[in-house]
C-alpha atoms as a PDB file:
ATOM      1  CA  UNK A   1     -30.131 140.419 158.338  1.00  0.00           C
ATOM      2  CA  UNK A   2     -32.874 139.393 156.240  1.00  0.00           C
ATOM      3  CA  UNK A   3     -31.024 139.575 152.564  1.00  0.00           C
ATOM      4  CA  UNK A   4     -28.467 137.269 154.099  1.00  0.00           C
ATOM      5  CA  UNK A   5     -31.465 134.891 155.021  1.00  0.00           C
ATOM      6  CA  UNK A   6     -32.494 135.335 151.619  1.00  0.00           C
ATOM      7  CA  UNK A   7     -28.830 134.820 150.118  1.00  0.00           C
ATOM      8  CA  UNK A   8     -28.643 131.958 151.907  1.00  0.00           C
ATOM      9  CA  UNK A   9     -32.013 130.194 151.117  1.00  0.00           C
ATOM     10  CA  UNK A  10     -30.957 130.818 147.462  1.00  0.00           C
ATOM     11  CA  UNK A  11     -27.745 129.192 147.936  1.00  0.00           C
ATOM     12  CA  UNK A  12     -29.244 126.433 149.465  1.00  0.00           C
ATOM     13  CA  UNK A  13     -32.088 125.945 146.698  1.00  0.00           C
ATOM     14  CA  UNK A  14     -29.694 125.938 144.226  1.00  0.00           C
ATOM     15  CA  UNK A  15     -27.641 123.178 146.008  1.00  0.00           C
ATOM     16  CA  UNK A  16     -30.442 120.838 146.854  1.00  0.00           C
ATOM     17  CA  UNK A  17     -31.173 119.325 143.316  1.00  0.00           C
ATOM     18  CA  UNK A  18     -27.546 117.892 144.086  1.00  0.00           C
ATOM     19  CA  UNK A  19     -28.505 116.287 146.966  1.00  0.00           C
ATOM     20  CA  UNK A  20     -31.439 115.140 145.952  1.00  0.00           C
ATOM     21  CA  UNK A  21     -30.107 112.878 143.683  1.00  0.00           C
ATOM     22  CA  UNK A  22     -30.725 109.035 144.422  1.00  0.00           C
ATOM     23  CA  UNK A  23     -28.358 106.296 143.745  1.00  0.00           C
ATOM     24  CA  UNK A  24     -29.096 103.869 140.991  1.00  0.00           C
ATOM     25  CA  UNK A  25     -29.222 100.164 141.795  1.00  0.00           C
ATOM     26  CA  UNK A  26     -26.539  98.693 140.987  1.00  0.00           C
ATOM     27  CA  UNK A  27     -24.969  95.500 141.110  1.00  0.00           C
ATOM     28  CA  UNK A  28     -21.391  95.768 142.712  1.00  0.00           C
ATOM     29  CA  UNK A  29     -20.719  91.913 142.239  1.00  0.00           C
ATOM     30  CA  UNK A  30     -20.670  92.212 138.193  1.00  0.00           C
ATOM     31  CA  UNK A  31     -20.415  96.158 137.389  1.00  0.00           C
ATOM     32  CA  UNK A  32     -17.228  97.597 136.522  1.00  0.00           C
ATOM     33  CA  UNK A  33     -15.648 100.258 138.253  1.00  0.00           C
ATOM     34  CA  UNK A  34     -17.218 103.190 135.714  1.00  0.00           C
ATOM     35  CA  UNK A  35     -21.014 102.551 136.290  1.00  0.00           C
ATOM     36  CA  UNK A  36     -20.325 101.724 140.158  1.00  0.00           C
ATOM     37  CA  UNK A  37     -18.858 105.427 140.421  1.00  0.00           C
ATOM     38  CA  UNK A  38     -22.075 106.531 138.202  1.00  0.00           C
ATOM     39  CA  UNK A  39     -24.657 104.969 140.026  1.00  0.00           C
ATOM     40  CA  UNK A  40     -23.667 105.015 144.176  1.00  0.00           C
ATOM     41  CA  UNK A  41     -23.906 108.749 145.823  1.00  0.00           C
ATOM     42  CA  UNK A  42     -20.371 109.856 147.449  1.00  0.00           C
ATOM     43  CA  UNK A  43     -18.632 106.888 144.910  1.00  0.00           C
ATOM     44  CA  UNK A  44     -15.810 108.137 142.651  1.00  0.00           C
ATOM     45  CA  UNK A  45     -13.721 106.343 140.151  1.00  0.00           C
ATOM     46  CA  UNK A  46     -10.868 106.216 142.238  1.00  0.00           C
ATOM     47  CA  UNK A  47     -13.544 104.301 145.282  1.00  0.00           C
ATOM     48  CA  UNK A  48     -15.429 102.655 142.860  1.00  0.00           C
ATOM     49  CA  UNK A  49     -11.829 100.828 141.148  1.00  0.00           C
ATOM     50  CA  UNK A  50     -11.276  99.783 144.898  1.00  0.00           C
ATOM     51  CA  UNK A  51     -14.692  98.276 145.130  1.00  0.00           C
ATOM     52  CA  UNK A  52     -13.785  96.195 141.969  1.00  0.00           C
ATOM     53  CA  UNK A  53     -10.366  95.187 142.960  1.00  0.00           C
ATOM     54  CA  UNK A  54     -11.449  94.224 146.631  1.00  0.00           C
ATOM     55  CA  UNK A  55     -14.307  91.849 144.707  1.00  0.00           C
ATOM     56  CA  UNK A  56     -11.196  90.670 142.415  1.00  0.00           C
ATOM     57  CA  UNK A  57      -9.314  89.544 145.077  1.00  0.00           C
ATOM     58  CA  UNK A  58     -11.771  88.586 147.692  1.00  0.00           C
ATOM     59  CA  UNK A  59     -14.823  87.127 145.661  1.00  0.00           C
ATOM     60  CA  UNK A  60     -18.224  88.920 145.258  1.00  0.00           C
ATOM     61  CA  UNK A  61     -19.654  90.628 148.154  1.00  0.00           C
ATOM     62  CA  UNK A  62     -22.281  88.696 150.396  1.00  0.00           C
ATOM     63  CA  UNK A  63     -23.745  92.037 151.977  1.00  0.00           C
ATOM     64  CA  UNK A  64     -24.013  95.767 151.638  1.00  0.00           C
ATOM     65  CA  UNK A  65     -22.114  96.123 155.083  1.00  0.00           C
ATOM     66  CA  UNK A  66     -19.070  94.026 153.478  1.00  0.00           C
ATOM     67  CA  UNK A  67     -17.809  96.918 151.281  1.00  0.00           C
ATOM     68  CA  UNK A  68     -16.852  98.387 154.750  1.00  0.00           C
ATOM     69  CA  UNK A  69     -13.591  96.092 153.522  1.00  0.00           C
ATOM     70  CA  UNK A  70     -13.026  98.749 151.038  1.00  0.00           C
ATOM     71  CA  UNK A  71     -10.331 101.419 151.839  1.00  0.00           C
ATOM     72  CA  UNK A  72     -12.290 105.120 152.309  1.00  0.00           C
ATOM     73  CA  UNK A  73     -15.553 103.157 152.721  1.00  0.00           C
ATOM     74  CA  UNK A  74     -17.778 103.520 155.557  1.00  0.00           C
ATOM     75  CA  UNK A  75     -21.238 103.174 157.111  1.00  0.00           C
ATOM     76  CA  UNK A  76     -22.371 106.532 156.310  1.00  0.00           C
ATOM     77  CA  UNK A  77     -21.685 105.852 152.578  1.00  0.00           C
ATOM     78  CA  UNK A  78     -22.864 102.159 152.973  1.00  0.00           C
ATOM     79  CA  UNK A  79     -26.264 103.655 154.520  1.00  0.00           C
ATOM     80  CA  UNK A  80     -26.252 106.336 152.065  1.00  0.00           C
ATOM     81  CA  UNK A  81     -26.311 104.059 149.043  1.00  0.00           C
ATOM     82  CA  UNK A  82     -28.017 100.835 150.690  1.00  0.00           C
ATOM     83  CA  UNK A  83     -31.295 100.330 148.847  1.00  0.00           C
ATOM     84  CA  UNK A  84     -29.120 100.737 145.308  1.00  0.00           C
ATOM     85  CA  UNK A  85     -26.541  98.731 146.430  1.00  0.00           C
ATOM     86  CA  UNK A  86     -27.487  95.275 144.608  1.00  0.00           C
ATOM     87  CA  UNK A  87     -25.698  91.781 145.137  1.00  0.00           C
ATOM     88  CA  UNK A  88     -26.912  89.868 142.101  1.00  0.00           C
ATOM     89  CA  UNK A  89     -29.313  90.062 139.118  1.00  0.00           C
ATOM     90  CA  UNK A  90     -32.441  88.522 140.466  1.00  0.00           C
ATOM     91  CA  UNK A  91     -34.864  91.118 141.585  1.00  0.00           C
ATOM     92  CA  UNK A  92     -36.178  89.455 144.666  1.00  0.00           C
ATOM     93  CA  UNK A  93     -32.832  88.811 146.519  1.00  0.00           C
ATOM     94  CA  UNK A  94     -31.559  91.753 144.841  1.00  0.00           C
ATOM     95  CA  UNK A  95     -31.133  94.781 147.203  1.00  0.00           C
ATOM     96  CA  UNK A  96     -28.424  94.411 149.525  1.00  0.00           C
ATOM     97  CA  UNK A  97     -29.001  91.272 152.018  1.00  0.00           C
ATOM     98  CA  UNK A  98     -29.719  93.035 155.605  1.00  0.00           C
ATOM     99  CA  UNK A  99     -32.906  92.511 157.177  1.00  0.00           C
ATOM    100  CA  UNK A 100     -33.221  94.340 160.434  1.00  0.00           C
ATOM    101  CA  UNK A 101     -36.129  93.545 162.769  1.00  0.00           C
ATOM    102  CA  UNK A 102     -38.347  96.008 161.831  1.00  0.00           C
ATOM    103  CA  UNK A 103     -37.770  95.646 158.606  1.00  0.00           C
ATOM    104  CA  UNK A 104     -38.668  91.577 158.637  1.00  0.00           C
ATOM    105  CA  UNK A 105     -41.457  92.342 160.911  1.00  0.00           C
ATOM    106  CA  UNK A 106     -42.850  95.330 157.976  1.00  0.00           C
ATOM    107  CA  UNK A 107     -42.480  92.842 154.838  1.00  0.00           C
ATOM    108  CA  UNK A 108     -44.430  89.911 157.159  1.00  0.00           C
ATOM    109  CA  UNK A 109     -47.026  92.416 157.709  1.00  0.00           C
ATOM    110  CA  UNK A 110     -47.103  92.920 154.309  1.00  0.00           C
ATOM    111  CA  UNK A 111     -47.452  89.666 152.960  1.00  0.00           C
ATOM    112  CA  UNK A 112     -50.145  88.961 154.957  1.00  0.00           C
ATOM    113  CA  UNK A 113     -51.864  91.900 153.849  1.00  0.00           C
ATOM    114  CA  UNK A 114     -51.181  90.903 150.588  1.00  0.00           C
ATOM    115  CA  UNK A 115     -52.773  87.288 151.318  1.00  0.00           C
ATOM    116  CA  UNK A 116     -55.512  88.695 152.931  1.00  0.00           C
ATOM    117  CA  UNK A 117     -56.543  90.781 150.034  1.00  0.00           C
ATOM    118  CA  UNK A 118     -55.788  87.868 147.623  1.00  0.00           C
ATOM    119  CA  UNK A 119     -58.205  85.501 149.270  1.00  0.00           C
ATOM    120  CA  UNK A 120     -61.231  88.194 149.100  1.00  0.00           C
END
């Protein structure tokens, strides 16, 4: 029982640094189909072309939840790849445009922490 345990835990260290990799940001309004399918986690060529013909047809993307639109998309690649998923160029709007509650309420909270600590 225990050298399966141990087979196992091998298996699975060996298998991690895979999922451990992190999307890179990328911008799916501009990028072409190649260094979408580089940069997005679960993303292939075939996926990625889709993304760029949807855009093609359809105009850029306003949000991350938008490429939902895409055939063999869905929210638990969308979630998956959200913080790389980029919309434009600029860094401050950059990251896909979907503020939840909490996280409005965490980057007020910051802000004011920031102002606080300028004023001192």
């Amino acid at each position: 029982m225990f050298h399966k345990l141990a087979v196992l835990a091998f298996a699975l260290t060996l298998a991690t640094p895979g999922l451990l990799l992190a999307a890179t940001p990328v911008n799916i309004n501009q990028a072409d189909a190649a260094t979408i399918a580089k940069s997005l986690d679960g993303i292939g060529q075939s996926r990625a072309q889709a993304i760029v013909d949807w855009r093609t047809s359809h105009g850029p993307f306003k949000k991350a939840d938008d490429l939902h639109h895409v055939k063999g998309i869905g929210k638990a690649t969308i979630e998956r790849n959200r913080d790389a998923i980029l919309l434009s160029d600029d860094g401050a709007s950059a990251v896909a445009k979907v503020d939840t509650p909490v996280k409005a309420a965490h980057k007020h909270k910051k802000a004011a922490a920031a102002e606080t600590a300028a004023d001192e």
